[in-house]
C-alpha atoms as a PDB file:
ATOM      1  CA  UNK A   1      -1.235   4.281 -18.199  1.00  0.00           C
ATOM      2  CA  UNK A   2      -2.706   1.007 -20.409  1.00  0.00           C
ATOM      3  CA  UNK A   3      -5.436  -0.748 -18.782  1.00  0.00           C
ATOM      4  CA  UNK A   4      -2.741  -4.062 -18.459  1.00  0.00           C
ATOM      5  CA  UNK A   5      -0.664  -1.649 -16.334  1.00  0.00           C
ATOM      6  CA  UNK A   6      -3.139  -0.650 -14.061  1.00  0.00           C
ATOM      7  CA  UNK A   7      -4.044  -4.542 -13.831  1.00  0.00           C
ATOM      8  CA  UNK A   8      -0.994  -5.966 -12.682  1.00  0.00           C
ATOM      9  CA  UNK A   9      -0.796  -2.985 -10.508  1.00  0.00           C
ATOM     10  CA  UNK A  10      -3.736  -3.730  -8.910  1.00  0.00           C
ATOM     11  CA  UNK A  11      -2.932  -7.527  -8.868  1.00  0.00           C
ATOM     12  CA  UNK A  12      -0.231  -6.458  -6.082  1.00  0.00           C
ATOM     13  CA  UNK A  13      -2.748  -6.339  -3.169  1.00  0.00           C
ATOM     14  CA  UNK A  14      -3.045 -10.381  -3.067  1.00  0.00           C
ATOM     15  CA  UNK A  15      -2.456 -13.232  -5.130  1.00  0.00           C
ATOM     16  CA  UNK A  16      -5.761 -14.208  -6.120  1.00  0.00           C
ATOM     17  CA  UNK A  17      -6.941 -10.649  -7.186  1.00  0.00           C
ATOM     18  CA  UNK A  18      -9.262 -10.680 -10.159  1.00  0.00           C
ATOM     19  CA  UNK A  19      -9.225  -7.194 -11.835  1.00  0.00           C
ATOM     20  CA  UNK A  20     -10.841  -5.347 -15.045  1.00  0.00           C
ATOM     21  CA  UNK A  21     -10.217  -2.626 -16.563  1.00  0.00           C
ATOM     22  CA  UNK A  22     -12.523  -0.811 -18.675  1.00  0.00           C
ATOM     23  CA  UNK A  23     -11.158   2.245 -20.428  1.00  0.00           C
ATOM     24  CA  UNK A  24     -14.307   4.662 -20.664  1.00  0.00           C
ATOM     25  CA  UNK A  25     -13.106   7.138 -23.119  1.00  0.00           C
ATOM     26  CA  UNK A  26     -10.571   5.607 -25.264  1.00  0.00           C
ATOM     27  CA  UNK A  27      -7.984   7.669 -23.480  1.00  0.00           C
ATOM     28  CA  UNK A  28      -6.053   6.085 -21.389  1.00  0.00           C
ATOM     29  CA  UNK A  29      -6.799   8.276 -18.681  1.00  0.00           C
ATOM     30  CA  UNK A  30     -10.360   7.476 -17.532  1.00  0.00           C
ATOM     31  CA  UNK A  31     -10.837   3.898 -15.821  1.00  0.00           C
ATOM     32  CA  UNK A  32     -13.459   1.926 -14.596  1.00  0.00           C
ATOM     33  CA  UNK A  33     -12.235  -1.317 -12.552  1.00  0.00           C
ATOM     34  CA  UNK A  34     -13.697  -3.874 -11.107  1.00  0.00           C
ATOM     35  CA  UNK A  35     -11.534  -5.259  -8.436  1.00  0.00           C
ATOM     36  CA  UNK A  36     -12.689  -8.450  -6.128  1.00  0.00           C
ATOM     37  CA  UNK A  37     -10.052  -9.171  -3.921  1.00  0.00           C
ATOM     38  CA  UNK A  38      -9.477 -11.315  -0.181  1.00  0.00           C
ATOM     39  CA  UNK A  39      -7.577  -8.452   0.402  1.00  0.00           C
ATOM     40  CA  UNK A  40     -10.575  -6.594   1.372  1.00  0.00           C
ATOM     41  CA  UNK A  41     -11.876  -9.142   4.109  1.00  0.00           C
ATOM     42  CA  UNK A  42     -12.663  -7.351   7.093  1.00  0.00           C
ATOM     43  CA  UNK A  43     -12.710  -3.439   5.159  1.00  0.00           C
ATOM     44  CA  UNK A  44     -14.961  -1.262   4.671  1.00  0.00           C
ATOM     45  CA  UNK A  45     -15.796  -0.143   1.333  1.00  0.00           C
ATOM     46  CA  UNK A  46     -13.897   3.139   1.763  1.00  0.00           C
ATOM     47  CA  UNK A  47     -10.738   1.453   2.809  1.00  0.00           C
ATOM     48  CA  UNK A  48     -11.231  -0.837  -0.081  1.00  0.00           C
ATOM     49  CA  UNK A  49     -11.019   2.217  -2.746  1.00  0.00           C
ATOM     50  CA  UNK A  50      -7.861   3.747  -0.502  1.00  0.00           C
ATOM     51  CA  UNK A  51      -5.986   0.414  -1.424  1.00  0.00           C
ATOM     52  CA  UNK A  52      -6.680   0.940  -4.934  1.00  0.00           C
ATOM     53  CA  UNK A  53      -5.784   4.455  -4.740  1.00  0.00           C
ATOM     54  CA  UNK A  54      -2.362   4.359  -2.949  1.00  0.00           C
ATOM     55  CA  UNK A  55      -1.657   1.390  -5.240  1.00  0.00           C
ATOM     56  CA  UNK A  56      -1.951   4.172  -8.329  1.00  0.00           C
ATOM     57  CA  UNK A  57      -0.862   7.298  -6.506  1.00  0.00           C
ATOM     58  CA  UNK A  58       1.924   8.316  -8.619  1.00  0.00           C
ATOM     59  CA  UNK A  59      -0.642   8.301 -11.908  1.00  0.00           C
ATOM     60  CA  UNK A  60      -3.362   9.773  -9.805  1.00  0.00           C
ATOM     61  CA  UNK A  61      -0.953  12.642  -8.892  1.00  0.00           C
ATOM     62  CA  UNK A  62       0.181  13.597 -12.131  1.00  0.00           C
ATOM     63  CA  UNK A  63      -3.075  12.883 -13.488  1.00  0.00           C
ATOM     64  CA  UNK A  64      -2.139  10.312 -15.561  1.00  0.00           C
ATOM     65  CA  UNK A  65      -5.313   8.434 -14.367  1.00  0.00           C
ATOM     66  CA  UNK A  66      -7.667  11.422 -14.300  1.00  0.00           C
ATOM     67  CA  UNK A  67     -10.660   9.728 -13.517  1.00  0.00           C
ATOM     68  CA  UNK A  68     -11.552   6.096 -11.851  1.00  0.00           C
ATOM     69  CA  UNK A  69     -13.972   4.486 -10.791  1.00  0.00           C
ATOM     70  CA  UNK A  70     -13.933   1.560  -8.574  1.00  0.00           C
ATOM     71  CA  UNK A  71     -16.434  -1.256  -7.836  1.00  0.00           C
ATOM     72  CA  UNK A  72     -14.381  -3.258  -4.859  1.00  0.00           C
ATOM     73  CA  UNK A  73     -15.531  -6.521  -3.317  1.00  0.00           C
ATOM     74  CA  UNK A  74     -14.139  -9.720  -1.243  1.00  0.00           C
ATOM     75  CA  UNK A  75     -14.845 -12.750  -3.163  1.00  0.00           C
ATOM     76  CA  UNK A  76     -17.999 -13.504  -1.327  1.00  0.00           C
ATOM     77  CA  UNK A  77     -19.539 -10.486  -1.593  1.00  0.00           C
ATOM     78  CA  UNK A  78     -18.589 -10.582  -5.568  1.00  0.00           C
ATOM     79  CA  UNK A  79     -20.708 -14.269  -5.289  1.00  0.00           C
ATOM     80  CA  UNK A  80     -23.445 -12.537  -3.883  1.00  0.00           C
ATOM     81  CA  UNK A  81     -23.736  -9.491  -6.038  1.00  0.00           C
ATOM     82  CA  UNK A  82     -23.677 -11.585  -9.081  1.00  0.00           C
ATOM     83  CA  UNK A  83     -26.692 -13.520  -8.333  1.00  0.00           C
END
């Protein structure tokens, strides 16, 4: 799975999703993203990572996407982190 595809996957949980990829060994099986999302308002960090997941569960299964790690925040936590 190409980083764009797991993107615009990813992209499905709201409109104004901002996602990136990183693909940590060249690959195309081990992902970092870094998803900040309204999506998550309200969620707690582990039901922020289960969106992700069931969003990629197919690839996960078959280990298509064999590793990934997630960094997942709502907009204004993303504002705060970055400072």
């Amino acid at each position: 799975m190409t980083p764009q595809a797991i993107a615009e996957r990813i992209r499905k949980l709201h409109p104004e999703t901002h996602v990136e990829v990183r693909d940590l060994t060249g690959t195309e099986d081990h992902y970092e993203v870094l998803v900040v999302s309204p999506a998550f308002q309200d969620k707690m960090m582990i039901e922020q990572q289960r969106m992700i997941m069931a969003l990629l569960k197919a690839e996960i299964d078959t280990e298509e996407v064999h590793a990934l790690t997630m960094k997942t925040y709502t907009p204004e936590q993303y504002e705060r982190f970055k400072k």
